[in-house]
N, C-alpha and C. Protein backbone atom coordinates (compact mmCIF):
# COMPACT_ATOMS: atom_id res chain seq x y z
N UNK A 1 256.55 80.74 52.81
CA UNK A 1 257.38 81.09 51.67
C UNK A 1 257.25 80.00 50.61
N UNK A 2 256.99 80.31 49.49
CA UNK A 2 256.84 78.87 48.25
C UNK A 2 257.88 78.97 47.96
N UNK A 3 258.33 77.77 47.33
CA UNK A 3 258.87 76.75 46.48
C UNK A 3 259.89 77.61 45.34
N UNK A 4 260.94 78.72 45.34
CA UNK A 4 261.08 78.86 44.50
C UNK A 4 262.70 79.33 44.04
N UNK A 5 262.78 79.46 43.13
CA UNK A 5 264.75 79.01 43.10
C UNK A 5 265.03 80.80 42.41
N UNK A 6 266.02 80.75 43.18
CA UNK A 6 266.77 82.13 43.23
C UNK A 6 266.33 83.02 42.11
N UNK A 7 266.25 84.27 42.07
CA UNK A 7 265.94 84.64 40.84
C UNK A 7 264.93 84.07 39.56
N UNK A 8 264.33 82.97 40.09
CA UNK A 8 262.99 82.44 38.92
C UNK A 8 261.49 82.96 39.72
N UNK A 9 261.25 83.10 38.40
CA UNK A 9 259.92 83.31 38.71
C UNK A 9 258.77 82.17 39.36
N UNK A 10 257.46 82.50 39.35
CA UNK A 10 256.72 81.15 39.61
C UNK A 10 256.56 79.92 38.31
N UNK A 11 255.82 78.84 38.91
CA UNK A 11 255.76 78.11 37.57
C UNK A 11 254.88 78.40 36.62
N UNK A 12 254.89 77.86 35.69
CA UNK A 12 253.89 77.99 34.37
C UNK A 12 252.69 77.42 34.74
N UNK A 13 251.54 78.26 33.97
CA UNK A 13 250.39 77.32 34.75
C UNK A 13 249.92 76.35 33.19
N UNK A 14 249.16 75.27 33.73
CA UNK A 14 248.93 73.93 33.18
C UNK A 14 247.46 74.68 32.65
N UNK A 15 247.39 74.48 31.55
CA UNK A 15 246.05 74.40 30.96
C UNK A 15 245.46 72.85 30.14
N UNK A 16 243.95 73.58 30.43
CA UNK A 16 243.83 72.08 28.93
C UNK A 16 243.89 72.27 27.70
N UNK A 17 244.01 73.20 27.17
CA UNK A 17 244.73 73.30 25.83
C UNK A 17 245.93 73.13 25.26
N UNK A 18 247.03 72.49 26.38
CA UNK A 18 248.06 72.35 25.87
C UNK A 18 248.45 70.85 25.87
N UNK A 19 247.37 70.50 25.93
CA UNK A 19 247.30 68.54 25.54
C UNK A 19 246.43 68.16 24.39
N UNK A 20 247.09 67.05 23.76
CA UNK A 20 246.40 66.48 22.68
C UNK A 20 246.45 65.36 23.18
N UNK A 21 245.08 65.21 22.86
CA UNK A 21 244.15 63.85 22.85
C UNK A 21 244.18 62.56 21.54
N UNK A 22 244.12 61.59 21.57
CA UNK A 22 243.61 60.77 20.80
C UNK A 22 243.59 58.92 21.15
N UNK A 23 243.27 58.26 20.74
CA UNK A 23 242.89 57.24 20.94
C UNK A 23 244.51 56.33 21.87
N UNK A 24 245.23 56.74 20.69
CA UNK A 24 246.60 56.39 21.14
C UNK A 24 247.56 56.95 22.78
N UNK A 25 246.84 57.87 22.86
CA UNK A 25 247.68 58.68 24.47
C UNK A 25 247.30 60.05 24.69
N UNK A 26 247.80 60.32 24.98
CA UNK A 26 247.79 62.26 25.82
C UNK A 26 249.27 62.75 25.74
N UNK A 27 249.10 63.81 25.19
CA UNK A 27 250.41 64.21 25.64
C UNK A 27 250.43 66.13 26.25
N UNK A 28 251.14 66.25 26.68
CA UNK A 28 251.60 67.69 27.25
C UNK A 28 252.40 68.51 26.33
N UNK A 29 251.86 69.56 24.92
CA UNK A 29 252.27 69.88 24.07
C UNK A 29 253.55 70.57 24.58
N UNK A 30 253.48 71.55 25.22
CA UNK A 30 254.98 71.93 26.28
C UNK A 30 256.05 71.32 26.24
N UNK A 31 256.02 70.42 27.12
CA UNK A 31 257.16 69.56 27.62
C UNK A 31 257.33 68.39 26.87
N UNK A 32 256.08 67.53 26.34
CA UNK A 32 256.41 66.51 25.44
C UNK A 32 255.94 65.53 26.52
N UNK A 33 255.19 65.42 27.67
CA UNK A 33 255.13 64.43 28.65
C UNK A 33 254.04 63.90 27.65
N UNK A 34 254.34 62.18 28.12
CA UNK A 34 253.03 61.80 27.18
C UNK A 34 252.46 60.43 28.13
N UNK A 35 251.56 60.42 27.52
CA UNK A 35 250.78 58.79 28.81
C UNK A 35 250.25 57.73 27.24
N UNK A 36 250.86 57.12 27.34
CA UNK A 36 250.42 55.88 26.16
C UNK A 36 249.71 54.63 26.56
N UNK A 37 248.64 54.34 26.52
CA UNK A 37 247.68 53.06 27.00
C UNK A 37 248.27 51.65 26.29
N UNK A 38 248.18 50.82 26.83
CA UNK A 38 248.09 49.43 26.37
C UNK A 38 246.64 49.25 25.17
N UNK A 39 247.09 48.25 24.21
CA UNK A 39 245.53 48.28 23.93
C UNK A 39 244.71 47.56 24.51
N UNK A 40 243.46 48.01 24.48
CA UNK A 40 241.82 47.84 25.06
C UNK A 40 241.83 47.70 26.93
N UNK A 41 242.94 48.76 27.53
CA UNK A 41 243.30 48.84 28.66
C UNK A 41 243.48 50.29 28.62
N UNK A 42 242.81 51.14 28.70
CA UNK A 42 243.04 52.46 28.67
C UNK A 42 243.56 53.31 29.77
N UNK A 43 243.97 52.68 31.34
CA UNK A 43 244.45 53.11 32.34
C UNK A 43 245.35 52.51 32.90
N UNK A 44 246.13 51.27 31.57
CA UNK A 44 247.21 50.62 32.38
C UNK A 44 248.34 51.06 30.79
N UNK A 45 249.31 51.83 31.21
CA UNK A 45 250.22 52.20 30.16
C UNK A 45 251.62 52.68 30.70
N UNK A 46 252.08 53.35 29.37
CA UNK A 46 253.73 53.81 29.94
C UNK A 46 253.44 55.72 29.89
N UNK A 47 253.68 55.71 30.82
CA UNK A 47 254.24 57.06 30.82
C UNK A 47 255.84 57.92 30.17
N UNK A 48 255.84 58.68 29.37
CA UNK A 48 256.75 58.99 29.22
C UNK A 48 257.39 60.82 29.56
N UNK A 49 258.18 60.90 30.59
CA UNK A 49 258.10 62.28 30.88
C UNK A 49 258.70 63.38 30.15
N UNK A 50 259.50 62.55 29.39
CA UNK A 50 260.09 63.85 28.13
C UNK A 50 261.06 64.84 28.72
N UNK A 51 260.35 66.25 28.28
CA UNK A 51 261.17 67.18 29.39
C UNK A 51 260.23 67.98 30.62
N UNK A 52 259.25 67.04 31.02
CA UNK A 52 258.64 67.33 32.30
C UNK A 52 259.56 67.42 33.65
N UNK A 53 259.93 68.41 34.05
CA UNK A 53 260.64 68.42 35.14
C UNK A 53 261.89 69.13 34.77
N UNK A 54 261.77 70.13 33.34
CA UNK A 54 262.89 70.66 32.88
C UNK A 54 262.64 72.41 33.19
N UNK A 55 263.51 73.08 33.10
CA UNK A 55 262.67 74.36 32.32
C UNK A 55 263.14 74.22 31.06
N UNK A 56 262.04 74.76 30.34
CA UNK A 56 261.96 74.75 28.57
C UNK A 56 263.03 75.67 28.25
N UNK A 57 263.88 75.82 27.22
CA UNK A 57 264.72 76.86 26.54
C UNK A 57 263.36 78.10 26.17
N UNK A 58 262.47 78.00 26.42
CA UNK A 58 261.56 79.22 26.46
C UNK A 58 261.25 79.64 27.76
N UNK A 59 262.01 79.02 28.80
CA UNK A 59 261.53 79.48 30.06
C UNK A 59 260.59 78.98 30.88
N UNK A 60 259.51 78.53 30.23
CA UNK A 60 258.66 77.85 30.37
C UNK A 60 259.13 76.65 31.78
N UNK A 61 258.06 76.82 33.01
CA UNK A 61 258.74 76.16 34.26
C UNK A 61 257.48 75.04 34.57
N UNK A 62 257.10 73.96 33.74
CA UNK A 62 255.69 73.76 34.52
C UNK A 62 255.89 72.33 35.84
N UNK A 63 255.13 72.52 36.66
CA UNK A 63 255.41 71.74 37.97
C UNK A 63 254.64 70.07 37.62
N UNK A 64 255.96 69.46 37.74
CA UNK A 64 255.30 67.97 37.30
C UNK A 64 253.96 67.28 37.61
N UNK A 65 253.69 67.55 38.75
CA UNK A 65 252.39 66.89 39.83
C UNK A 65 251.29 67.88 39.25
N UNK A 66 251.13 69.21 38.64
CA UNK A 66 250.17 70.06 38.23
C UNK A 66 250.07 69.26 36.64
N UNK A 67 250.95 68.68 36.02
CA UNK A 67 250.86 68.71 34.56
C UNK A 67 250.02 67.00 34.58
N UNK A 68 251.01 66.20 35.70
CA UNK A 68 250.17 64.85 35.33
C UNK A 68 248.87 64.64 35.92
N UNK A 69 248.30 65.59 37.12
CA UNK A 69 246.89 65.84 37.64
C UNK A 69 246.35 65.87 36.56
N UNK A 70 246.33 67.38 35.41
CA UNK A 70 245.72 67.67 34.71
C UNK A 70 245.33 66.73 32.92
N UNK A 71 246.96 65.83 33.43
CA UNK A 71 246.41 64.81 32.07
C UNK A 71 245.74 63.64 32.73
N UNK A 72 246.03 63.42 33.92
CA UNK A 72 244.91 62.13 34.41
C UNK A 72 243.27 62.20 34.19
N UNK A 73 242.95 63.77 34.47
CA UNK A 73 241.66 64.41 34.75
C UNK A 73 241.57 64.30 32.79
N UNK A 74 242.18 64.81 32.10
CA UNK A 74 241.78 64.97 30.83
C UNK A 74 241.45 63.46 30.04
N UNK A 75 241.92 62.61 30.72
CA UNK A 75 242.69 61.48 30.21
C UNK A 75 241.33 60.78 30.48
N UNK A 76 240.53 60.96 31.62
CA UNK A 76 239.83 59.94 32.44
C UNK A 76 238.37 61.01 31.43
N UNK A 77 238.27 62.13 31.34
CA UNK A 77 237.62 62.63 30.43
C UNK A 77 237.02 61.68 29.14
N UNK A 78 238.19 61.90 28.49
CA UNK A 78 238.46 61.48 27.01
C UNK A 78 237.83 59.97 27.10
N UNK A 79 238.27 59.23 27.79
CA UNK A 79 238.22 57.67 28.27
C UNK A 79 236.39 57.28 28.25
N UNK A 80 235.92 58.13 29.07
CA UNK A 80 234.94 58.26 29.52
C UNK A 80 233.64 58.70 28.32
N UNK A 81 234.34 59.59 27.78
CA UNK A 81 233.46 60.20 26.46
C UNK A 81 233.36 59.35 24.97
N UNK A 82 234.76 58.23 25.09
CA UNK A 82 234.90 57.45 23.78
C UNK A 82 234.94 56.15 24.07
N UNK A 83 234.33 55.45 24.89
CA UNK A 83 234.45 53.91 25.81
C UNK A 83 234.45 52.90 24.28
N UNK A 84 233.87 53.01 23.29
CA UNK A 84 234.13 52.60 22.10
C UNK A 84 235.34 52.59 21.59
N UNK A 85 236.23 53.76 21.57
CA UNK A 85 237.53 53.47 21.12
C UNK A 85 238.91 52.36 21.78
N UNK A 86 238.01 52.16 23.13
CA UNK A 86 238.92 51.27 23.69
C UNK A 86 238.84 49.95 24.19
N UNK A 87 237.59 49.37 23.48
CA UNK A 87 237.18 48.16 23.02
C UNK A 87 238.30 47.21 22.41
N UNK A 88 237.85 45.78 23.04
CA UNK A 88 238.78 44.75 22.31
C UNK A 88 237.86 44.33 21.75
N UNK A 89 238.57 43.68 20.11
CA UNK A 89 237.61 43.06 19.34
C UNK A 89 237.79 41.86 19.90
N UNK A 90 237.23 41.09 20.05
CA UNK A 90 236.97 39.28 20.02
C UNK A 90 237.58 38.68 19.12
């Protein structure tokens, strides 16, 4: 039997289109979860969960451990594709 609370449906599923990217962090357009890097340390930062772990006033149910998998994986992406942007100058 899964995981699921009286009368709700299943959760929302996590895509990668619902994150924005940029030099500065990731975030989870949804919920507002966001991952912010230190500078020229791109995998040591603050996380901020917003309303990850809420349901949205749209209903919207997404499962915390599916949303931060999918920004680690996007995250380690991005990281990987722009190793220039996260350069320290001297």
């Amino acid at each position: 039997m899964g995981k699921l609370s009286a009368g709700r449906g299943m959760s929302t599923p996590v895509r990668r289109d619902q994150f924005k990217l940029a030099p500065k962090g990731i975030v989870h357009l949804p919920t507002g979860a966001a991952y912010i890097p230190h500078p020229g340390a791109p995998y040591v930062g603050t996380m901020n969960p917003n309303q990850l772990g809420n349901v949205l006033p749209n209903g919207e149910d997404y499962r915390p451990h599916e949303v931060k998998a999918m920004m680690e994986q996007l995250w380690a992406e991005y990281v990987a594709a722009n190793p220039r942007l996260f350069e320290v100058d001297d």
